[in-house]
Protein backbone atom coordinates (compact mmCIF):
# COMPACT_ATOMS: atom_id res chain seq x y z
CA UNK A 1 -73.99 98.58 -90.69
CA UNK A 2 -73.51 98.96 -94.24
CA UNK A 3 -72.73 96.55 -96.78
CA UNK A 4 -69.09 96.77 -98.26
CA UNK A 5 -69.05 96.60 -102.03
CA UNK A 6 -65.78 96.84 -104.08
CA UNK A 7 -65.76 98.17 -108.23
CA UNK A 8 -63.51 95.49 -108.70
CA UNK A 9 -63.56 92.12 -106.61
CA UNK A 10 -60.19 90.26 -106.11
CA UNK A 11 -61.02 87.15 -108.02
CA UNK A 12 -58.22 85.52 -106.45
CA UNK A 13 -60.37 85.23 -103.20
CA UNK A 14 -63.13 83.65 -104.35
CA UNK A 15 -62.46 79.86 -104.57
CA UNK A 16 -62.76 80.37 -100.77
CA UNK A 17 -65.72 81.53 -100.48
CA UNK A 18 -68.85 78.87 -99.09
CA UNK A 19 -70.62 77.60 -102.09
CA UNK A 20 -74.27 78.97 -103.39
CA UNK A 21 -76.59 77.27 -105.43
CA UNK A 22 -80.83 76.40 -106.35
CA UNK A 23 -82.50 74.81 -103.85
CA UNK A 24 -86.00 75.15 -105.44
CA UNK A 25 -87.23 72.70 -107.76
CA UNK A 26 -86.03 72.54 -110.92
CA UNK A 27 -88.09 71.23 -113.98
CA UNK A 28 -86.69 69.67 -117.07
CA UNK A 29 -88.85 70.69 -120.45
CA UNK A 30 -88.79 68.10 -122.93
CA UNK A 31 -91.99 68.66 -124.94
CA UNK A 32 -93.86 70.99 -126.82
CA UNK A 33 -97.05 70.16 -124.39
CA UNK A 34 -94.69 70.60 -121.64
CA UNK A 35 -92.96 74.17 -122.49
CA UNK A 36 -96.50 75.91 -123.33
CA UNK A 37 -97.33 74.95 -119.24
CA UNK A 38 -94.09 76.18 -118.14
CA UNK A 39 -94.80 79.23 -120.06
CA UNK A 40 -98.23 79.53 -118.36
CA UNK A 41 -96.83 79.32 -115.10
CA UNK A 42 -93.96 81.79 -116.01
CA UNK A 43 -95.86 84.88 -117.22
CA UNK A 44 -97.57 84.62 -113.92
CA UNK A 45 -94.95 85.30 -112.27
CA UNK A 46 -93.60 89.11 -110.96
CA UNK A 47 -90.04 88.11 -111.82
CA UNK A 48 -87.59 85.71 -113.61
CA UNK A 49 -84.13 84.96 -114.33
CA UNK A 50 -82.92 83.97 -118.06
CA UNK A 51 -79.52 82.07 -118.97
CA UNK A 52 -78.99 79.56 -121.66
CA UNK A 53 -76.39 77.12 -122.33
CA UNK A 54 -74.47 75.63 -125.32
CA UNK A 55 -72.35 72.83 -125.98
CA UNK A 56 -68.36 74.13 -125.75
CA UNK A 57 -66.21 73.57 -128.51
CA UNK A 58 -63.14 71.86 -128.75
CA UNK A 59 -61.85 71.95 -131.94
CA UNK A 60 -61.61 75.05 -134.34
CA UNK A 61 -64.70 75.62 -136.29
CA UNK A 62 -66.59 73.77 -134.53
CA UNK A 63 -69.74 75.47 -133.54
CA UNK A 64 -72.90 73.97 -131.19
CA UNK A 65 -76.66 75.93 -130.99
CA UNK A 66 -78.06 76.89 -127.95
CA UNK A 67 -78.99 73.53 -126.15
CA UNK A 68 -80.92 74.79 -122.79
CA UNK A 69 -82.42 77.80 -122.25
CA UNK A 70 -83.33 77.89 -117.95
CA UNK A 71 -85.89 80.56 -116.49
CA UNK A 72 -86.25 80.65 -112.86
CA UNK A 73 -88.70 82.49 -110.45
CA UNK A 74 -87.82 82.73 -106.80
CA UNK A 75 -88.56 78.67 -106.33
CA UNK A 76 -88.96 76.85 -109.50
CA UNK A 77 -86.28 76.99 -112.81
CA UNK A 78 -87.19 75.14 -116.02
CA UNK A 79 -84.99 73.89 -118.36
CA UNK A 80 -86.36 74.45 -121.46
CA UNK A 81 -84.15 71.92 -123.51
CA UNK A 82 -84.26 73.63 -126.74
CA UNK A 83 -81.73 70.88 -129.27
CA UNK A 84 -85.29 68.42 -128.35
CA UNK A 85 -88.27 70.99 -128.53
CA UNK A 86 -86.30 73.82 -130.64
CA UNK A 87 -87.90 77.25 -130.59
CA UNK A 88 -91.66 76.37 -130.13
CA UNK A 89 -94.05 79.09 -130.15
CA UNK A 90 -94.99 79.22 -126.51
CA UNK A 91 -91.62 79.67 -126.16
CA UNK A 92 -91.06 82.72 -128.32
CA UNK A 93 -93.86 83.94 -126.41
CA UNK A 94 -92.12 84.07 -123.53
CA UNK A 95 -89.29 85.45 -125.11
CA UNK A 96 -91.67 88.16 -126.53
CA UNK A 97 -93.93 89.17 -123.66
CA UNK A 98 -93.51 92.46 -122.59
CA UNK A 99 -95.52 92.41 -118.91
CA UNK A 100 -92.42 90.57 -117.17
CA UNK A 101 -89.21 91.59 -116.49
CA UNK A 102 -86.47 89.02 -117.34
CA UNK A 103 -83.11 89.52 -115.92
CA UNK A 104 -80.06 88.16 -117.15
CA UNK A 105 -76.51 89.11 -117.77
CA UNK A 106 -74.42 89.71 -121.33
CA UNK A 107 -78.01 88.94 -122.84
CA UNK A 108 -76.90 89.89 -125.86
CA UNK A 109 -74.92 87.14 -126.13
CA UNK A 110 -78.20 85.04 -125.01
CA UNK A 111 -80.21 86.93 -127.42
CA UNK A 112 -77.98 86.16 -130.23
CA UNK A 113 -77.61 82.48 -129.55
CA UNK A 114 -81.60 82.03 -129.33
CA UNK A 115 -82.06 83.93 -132.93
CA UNK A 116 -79.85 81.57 -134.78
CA UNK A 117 -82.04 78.93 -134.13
CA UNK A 118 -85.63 80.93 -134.22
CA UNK A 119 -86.79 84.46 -135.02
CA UNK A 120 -88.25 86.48 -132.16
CA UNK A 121 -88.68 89.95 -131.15
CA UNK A 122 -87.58 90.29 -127.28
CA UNK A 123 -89.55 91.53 -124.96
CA UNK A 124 -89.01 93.01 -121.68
CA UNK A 125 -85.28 92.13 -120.66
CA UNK A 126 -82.91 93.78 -118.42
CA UNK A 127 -78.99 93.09 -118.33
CA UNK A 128 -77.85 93.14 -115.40
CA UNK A 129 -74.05 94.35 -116.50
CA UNK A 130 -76.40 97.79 -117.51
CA UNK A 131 -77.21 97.85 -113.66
CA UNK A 132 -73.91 97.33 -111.42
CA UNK A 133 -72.52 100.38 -113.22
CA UNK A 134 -75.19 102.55 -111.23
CA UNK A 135 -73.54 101.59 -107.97
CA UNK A 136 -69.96 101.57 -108.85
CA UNK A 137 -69.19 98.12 -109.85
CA UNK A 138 -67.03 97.54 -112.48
CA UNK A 139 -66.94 93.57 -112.76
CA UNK A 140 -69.43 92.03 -115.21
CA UNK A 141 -68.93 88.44 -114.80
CA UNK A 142 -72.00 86.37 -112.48
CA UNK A 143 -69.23 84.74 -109.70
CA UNK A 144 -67.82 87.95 -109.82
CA UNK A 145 -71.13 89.68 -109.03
CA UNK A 146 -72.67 87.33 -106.69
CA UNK A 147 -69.26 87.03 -104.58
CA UNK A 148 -68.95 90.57 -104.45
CA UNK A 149 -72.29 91.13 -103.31
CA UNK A 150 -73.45 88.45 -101.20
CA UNK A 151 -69.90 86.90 -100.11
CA UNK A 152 -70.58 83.15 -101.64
CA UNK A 153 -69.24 81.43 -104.53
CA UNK A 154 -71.24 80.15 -107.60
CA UNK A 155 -69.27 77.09 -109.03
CA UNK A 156 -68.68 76.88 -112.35
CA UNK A 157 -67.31 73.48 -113.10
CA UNK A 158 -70.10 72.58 -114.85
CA UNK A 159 -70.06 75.33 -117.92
CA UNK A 160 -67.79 73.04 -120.49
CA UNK A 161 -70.12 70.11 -119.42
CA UNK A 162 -71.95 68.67 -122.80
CA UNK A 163 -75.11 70.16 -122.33
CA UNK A 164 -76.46 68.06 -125.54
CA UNK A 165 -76.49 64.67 -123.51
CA UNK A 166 -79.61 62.24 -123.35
CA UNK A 167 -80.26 63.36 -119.83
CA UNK A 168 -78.69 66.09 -117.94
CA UNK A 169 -77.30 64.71 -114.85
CA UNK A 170 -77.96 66.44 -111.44
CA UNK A 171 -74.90 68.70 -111.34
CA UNK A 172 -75.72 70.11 -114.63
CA UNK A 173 -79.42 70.97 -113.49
CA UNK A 174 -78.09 72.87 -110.55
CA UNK A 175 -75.84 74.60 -112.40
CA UNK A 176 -78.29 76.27 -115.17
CA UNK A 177 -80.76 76.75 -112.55
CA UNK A 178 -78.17 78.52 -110.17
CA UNK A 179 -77.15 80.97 -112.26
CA UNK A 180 -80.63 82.17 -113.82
CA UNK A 181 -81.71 82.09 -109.68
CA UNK A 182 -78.76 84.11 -109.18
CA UNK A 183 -79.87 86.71 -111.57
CA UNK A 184 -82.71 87.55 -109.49
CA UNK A 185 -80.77 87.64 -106.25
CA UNK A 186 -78.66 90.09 -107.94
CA UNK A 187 -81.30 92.68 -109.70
CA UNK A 188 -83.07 92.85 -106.10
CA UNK A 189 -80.30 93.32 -103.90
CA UNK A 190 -78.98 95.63 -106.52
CA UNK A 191 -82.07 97.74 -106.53
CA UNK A 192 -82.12 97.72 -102.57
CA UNK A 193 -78.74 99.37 -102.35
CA UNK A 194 -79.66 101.81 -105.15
CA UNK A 195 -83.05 102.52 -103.32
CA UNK A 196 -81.30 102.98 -99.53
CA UNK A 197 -77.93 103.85 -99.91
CA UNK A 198 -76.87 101.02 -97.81
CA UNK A 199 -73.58 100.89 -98.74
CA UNK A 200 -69.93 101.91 -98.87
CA UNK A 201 -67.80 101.16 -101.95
CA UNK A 202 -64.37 100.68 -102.03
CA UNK A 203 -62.13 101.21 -104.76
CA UNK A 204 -59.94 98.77 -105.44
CA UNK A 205 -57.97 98.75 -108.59
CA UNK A 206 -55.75 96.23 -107.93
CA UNK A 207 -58.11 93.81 -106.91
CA UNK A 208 -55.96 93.33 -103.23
CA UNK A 209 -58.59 94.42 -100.61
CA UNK A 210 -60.12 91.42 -98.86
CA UNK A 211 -63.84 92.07 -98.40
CA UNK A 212 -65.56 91.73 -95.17
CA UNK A 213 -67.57 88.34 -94.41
């Protein structure tokens, strides 16, 4: 049977939806010594998923850099915490390379946070929100994406955490590793459906069709 996919999923129904998240293992990068293995390890891989985080603002004018950049392969996210190493150069290598694709969504927005704290030139990246247009979505948000195409919620009550603590508690590590993770979830099954067909899409412009589970 094929999958049901909607332009525009009724964000009303999601809070219902069972909850997704990491269950790989997720390493924390503290070091210099530590970020140039990570990167090792990373540009071995065939695929990754890119996200960063900053610490929200409260008051007007305030403005935080990017604190934690996370980059996950199928099993294993590190969390590069950038306000201890900053932008070291294994990791603008990384950032750089050109062999591996690294998906992410609004990286522009990424992009822009990362270059106000180090130059770079990026390398191979793909946005996801360039993608779901192909197929008919419309939504660009990740819970938006992920719920739409997989039927499970990613929680976000841990974006306006501070993500400058001493040590990111266990929540917080799920939560940056989820939604790089998730970014990969999404390019493949996106690609599948491109590649097969394997689906029917519904319009739904006022956001009031219930999707199948």
């Amino acid at each position: 049977m094929k999958k049901t996919i909607y332009n525009k999923f009724n964000k009303q129904l999601i809070p219902a939806l069972p909850v997704v998240q990491f269950e790989g293992r997720v390493v924390v990068i503290l070091t210099k010594r530590d970020a140039a293995r990570a990167v090792d390890y990373l540009l071995r891989q065939s695929i990754l998923g890119v996200d960063t985080e900053t610490r929200p603002s409260f008051r007007r004018g305030d403005n935080h850099r990017v604190s934690l950049l996370q980059v996950s392969t199928h099993d294993t996210c590190f969390l590069f915490r950038l306000n201890h190493t900053g932008l070291t150069a294994d990791i603008v290598r990384l950032l750089e390379d050109t062999t591996v694709p690294k998906i992410g969504l609004s990286l522009g927005d990424d992009i822009l946070s990362l270059h106000r704290i180090g130059g770079f030139t990026p390398g191979f990246f793909i946005d996801l929100q360039n993608h779901v247009k192909e197929i008919g979505i419309e939504d660009l948000s990740l819970q938006k994406l992920y719920a739409n195409l997989f039927g499970l919620r990613i929680s976000k009550r841990q974006q306006l955490s501070n993500w400058e603590r001493d040590i990111l508690d266990e929540k917080q590590k799920s939560y940056a590793a989820t939604d790089a993770w998730a970014c990969i979830m999404l390019y493949e099954e996106l690609q599948r459906l491109k590649e097969t067909g394997d689906y029917i899409l519904v319009k739904n412009e006022e956001e009031g069709v219930k999707p199948e589970t």
